[in-house]
Protein backbone atom coordinates (compact mmCIF):
# COMPACT_ATOMS: atom_id res chain seq x y z
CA UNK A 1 -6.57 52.13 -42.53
CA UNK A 2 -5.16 52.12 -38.69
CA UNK A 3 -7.52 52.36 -36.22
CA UNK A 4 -7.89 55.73 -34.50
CA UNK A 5 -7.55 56.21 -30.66
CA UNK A 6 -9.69 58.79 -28.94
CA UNK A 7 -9.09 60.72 -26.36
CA UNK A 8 -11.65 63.07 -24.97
CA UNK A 9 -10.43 66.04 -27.10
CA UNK A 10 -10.08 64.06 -30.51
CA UNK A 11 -13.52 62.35 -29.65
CA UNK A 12 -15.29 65.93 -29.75
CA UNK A 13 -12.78 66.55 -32.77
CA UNK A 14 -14.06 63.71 -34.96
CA UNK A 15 -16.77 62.64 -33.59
CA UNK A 16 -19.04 64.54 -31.56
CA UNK A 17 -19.15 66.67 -28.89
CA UNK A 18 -19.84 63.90 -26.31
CA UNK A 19 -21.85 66.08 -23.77
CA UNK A 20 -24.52 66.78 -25.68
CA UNK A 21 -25.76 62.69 -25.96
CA UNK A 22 -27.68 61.63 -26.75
CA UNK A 23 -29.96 64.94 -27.37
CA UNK A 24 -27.78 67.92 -28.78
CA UNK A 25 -25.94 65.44 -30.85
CA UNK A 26 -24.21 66.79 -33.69
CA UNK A 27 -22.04 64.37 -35.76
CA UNK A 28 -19.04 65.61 -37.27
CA UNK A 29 -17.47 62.92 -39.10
CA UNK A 30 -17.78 63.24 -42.75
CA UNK A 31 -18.65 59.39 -43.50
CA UNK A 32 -20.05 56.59 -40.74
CA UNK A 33 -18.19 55.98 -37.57
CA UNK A 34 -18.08 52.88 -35.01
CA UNK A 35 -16.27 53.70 -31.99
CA UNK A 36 -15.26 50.74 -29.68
CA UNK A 37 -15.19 51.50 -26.13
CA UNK A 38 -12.72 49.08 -24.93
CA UNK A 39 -10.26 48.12 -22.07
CA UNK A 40 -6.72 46.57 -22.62
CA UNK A 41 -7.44 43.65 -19.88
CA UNK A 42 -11.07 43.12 -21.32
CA UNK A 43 -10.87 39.20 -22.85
CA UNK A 44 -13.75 39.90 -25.06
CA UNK A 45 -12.19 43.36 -26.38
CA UNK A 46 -8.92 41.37 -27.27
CA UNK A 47 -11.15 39.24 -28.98
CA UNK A 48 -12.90 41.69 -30.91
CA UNK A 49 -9.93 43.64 -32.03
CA UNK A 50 -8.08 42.01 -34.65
CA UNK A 51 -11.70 41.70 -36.50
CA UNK A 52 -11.96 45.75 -36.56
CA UNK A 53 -8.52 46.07 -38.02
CA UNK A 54 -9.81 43.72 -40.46
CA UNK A 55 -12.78 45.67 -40.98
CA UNK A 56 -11.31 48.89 -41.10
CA UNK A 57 -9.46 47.81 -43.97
CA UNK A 58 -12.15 46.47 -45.53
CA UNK A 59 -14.11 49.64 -45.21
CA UNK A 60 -11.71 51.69 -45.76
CA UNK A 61 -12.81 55.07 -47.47
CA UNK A 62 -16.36 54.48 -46.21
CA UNK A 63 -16.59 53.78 -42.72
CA UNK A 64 -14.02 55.38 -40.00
CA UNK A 65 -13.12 52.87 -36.94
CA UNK A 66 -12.06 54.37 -33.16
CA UNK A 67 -11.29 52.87 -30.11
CA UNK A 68 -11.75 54.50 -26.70
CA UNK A 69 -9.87 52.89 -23.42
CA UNK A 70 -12.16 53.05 -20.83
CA UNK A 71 -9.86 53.00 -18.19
CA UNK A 72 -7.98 56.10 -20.01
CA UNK A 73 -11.38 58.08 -20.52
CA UNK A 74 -13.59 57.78 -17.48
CA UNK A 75 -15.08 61.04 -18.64
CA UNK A 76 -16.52 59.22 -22.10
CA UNK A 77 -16.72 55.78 -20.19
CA UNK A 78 -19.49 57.84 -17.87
CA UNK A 79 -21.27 59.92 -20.74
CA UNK A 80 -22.19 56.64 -22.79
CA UNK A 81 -23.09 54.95 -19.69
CA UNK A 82 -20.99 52.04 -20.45
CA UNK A 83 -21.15 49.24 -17.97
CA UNK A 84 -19.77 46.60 -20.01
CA UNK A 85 -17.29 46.22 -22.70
CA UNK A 86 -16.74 46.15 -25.51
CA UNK A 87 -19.13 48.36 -26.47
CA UNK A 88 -19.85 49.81 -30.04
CA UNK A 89 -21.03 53.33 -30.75
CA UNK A 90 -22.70 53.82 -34.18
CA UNK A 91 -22.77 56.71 -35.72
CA UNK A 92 -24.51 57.49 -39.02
CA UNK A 93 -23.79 60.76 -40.76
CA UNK A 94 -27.33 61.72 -39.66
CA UNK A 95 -29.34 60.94 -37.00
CA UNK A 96 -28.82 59.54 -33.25
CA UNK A 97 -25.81 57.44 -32.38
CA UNK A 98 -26.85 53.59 -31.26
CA UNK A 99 -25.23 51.33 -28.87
CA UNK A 100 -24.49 47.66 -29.28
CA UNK A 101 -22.76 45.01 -27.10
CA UNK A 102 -19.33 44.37 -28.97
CA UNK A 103 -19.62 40.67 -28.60
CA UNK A 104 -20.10 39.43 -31.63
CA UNK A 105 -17.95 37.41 -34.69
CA UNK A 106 -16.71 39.12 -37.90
CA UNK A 107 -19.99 38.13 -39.85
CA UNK A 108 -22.20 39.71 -37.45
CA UNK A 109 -20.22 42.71 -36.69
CA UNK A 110 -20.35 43.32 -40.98
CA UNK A 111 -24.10 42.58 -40.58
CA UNK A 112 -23.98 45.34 -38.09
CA UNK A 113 -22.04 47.78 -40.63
CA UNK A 114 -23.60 47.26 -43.44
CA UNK A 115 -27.23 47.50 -41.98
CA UNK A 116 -27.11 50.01 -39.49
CA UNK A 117 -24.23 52.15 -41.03
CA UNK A 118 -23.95 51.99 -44.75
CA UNK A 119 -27.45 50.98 -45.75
């Protein structure tokens, strides 16, 4: 699976509509997202991305991966309140969305997954 990126119009398309968070949130993926809220100059994203394309294919089928550029989306960037990147967005099929500091190695990012997203 290739990693998804999101624009503001595909975000509300596949994922929510973001201006409702965190209190009219309506998922509307049809399995688990985790949406990584990125920049392409960010040393720590760079870091974290080749893990999440291992992941995605690793999960493929049962969890759906995104990316969002900050710098591309200050709209999104301002509606999460994201101050520093990367930063993960969880979403479960049901329930409210969670946010977690992206800097973290492949073992604790699957942690992550499998506990807060497929569990």
């Amino acid at each position: 699976m290739k990693i998804e990126d999101l624009n503001k119009d595909s975000f509300v398309e596949k994922v929510a509509d973001f201006k409702g968070y965190p209190d009219q949130w309506e998922f509307k993926g049809d399995k688990p997202c985790l949406v990584d809220f990125h920049a392409p100059w960010c040393i720590y994203c760079k870091a974290l991305s080749p893990i999440l394309d291992q992941l995605a294919k690793e999960y493929e089928g049962r969890l759906d991966i995104y990316k969002v550029d900050v710098d591309q989306e200050p709209e999104l960037e301002s509606a999460f309140n994201i101050r520093t990147i990367p930063n993960l967005l969880l979403c479960t099929k049901d329930g409210k969305p969670t946010m977690q500091l992206g800097t973290m190695n492949k073992a604790q990012l699957k942690e992550l997954i499998e506990t807060s997203l497929l569990s």
